[in-house]
PDB file of N, CA and C in Angstrom:
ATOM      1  N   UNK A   1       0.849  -1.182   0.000  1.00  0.00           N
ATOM      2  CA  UNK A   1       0.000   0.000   0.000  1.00  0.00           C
ATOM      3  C   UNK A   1       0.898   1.250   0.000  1.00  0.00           C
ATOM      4  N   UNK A   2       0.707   2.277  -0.765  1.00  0.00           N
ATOM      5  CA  UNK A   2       1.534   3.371  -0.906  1.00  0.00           C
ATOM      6  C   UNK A   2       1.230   4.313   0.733  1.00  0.00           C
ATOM      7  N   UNK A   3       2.083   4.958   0.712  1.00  0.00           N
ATOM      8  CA  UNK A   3       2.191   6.016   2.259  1.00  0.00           C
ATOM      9  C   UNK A   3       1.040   7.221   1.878  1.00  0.00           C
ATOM     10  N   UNK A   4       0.386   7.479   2.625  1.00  0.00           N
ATOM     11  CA  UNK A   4      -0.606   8.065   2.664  1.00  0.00           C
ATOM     12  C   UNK A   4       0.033   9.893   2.669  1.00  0.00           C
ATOM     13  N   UNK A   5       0.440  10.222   1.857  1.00  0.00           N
ATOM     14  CA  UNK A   5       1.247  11.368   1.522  1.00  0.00           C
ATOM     15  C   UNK A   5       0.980  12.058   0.334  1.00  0.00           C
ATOM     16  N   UNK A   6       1.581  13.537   0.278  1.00  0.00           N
ATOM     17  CA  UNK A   6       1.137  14.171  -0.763  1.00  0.00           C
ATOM     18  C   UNK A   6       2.457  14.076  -1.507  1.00  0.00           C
ATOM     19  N   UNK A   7       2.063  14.046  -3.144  1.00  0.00           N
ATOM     20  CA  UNK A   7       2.812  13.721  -3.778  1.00  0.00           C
ATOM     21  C   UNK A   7       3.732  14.740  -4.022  1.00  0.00           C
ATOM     22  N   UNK A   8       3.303  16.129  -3.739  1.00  0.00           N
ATOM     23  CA  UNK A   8       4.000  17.244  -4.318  1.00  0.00           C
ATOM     24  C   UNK A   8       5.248  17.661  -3.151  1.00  0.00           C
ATOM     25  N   UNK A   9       4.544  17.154  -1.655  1.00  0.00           N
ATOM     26  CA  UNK A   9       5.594  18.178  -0.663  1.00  0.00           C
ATOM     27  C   UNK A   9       5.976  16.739   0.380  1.00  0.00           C
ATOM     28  N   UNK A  10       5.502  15.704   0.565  1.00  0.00           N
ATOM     29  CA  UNK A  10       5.036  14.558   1.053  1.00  0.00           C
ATOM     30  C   UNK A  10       4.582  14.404   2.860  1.00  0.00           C
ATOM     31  N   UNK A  11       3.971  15.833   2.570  1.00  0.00           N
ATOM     32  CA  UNK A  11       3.296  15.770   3.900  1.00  0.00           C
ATOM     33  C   UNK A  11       2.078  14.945   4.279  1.00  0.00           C
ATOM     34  N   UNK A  12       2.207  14.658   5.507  1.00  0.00           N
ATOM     35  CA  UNK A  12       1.216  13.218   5.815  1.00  0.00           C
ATOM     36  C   UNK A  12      -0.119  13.904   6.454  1.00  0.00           C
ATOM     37  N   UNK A  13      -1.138  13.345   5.727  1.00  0.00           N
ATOM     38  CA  UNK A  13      -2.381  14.343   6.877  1.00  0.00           C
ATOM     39  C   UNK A  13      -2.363  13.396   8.615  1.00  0.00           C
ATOM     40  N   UNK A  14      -1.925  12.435   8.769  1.00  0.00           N
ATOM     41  CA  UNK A  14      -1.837  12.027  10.064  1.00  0.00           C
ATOM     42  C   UNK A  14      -0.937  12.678  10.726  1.00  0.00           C
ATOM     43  N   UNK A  15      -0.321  13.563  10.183  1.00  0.00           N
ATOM     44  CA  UNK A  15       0.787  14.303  10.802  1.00  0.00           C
ATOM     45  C   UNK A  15       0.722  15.799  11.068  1.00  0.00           C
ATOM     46  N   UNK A  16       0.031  16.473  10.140  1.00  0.00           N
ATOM     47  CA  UNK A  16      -0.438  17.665   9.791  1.00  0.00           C
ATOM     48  C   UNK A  16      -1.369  18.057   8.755  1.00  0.00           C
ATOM     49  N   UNK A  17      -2.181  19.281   9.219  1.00  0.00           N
ATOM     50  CA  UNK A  17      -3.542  19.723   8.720  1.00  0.00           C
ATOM     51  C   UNK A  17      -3.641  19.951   6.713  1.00  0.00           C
ATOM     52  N   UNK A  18      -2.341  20.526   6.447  1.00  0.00           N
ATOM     53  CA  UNK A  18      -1.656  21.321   5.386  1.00  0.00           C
ATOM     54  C   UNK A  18      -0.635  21.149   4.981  1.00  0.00           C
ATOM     55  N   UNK A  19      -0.279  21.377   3.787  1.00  0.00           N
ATOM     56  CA  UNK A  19       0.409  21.138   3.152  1.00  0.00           C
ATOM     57  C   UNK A  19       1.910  21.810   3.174  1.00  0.00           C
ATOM     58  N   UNK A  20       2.887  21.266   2.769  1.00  0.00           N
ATOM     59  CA  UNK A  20       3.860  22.674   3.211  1.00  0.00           C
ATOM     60  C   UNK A  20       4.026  23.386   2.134  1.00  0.00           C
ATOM     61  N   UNK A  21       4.352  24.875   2.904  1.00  0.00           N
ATOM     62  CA  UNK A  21       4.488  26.079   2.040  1.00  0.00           C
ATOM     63  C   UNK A  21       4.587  25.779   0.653  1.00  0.00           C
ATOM     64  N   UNK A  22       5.838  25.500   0.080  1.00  0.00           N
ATOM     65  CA  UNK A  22       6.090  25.395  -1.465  1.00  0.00           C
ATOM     66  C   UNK A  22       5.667  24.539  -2.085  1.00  0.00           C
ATOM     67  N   UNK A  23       4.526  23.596  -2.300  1.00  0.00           N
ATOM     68  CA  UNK A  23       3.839  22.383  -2.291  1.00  0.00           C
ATOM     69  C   UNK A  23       2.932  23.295  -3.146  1.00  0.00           C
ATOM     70  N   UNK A  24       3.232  22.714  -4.744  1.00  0.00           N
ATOM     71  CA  UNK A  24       2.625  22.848  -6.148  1.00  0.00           C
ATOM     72  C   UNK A  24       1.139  22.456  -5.894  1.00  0.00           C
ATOM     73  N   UNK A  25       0.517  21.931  -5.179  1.00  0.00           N
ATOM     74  CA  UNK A  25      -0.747  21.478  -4.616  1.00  0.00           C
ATOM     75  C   UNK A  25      -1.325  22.238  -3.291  1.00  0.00           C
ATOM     76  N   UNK A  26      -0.874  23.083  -3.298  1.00  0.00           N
ATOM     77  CA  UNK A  26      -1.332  23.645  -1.980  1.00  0.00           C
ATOM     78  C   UNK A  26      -2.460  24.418  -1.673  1.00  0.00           C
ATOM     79  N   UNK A  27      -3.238  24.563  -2.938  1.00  0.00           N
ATOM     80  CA  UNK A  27      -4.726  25.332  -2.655  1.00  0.00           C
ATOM     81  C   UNK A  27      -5.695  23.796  -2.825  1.00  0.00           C
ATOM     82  N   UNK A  28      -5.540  22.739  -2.724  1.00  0.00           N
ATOM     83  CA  UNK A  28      -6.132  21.672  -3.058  1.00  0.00           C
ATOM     84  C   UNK A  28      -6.263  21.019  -1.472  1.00  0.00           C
ATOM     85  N   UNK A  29      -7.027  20.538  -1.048  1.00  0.00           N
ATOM     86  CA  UNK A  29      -6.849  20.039   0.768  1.00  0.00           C
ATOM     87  C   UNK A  29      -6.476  18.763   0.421  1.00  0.00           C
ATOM     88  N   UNK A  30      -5.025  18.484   1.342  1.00  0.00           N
ATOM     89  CA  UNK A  30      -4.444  17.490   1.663  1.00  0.00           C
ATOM     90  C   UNK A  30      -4.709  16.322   1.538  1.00  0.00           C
ATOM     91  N   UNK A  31      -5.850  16.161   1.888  1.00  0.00           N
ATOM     92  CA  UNK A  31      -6.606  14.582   1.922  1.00  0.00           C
ATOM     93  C   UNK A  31      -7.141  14.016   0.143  1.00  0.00           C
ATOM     94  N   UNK A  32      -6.928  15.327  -0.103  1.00  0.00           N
ATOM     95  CA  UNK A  32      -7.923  14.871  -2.019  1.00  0.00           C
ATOM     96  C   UNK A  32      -6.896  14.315  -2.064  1.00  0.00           C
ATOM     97  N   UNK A  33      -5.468  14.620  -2.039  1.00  0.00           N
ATOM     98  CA  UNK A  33      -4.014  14.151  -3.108  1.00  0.00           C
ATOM     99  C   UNK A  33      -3.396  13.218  -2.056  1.00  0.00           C
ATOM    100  N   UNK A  34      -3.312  12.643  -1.085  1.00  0.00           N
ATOM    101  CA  UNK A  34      -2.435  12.050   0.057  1.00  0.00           C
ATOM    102  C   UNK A  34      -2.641  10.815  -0.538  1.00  0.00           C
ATOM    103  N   UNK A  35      -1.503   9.918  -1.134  1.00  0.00           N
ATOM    104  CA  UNK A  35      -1.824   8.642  -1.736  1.00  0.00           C
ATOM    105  C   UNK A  35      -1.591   8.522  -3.029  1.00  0.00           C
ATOM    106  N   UNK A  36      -2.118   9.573  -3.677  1.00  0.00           N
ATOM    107  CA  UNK A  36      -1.679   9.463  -4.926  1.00  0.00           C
ATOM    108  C   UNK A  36      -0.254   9.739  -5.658  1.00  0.00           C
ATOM    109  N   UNK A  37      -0.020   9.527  -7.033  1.00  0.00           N
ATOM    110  CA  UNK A  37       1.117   9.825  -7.524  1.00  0.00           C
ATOM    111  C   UNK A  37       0.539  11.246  -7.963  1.00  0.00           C
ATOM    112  N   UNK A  38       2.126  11.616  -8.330  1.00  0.00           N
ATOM    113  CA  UNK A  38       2.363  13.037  -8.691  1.00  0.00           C
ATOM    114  C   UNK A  38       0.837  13.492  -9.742  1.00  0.00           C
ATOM    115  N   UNK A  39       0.774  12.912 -10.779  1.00  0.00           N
ATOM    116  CA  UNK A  39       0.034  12.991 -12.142  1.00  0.00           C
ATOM    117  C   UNK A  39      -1.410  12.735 -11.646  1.00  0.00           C
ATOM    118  N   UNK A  40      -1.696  11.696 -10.701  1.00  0.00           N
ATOM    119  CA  UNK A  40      -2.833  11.848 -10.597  1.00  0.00           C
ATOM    120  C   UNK A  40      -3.611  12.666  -9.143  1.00  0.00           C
ATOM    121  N   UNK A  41      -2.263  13.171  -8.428  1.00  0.00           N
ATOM    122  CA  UNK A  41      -2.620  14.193  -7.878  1.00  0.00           C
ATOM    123  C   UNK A  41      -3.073  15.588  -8.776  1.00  0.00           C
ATOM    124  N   UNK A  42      -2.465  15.822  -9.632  1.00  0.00           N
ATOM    125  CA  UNK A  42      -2.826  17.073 -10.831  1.00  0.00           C
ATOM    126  C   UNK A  42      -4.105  16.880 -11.272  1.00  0.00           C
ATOM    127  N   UNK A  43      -4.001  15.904 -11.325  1.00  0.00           N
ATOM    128  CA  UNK A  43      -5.243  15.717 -12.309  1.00  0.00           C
ATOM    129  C   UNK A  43      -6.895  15.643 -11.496  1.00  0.00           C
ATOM    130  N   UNK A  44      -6.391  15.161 -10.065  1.00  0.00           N
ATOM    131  CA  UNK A  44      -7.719  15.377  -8.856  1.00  0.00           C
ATOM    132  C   UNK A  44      -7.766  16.712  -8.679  1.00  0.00           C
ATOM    133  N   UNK A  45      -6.081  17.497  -8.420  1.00  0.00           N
ATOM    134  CA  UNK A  45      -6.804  18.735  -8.134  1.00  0.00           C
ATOM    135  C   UNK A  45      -7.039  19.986  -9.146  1.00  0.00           C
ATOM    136  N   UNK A  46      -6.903  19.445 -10.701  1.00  0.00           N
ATOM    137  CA  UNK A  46      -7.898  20.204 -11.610  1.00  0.00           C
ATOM    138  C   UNK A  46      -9.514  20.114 -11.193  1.00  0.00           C
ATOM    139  N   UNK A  47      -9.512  18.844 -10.934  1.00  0.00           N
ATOM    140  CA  UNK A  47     -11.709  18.572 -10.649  1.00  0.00           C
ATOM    141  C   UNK A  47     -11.457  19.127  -9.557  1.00  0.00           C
ATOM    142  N   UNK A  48     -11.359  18.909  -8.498  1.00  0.00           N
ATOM    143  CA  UNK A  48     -11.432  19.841  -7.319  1.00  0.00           C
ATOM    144  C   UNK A  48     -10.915  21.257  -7.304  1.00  0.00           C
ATOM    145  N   UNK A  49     -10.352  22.127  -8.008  1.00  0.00           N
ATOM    146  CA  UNK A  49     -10.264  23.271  -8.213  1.00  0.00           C
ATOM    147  C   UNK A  49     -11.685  24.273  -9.180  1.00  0.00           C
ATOM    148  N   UNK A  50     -11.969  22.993 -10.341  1.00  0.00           N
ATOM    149  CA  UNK A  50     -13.238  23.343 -10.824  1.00  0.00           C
ATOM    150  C   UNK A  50     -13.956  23.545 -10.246  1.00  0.00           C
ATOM    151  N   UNK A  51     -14.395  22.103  -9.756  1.00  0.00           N
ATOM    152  CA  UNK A  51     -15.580  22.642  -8.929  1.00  0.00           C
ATOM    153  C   UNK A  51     -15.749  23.296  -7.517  1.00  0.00           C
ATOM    154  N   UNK A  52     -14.904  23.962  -7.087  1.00  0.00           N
ATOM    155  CA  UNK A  52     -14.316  25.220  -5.807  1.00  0.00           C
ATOM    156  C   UNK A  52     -14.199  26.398  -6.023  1.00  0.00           C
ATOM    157  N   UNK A  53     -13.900  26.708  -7.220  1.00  0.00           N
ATOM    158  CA  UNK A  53     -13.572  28.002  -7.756  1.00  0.00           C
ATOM    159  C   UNK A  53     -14.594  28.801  -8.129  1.00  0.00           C
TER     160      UNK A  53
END
């Protein structure tokens, strides 16, 4: 099972709320992208930016 982490900064939401500072994903909440790879973190937080914005 992959580490429950963000692909961009690899902060853990069991660890913390947010993402860190320079983390290419960082208007996207933690939990959408934690798990995924890089690409399909982008690609969740295009739909989740759509529909937020």
């Amino acid at each position: 099972m992959p580490p429950r982490q963000c692909p961009g900064c690899d902060a853990a939401p069991s660890e913390r709320a947010d993402h860190y500072a320079d983390c290419p994903l960082k208007d996207v909440p933690l939990a959408e992208v934690a798990g995924l790879t890089f690409e399909e973190a982008r690609a969740r937080a295009a739909q989740w930016r759509a529909r937020n914005t």
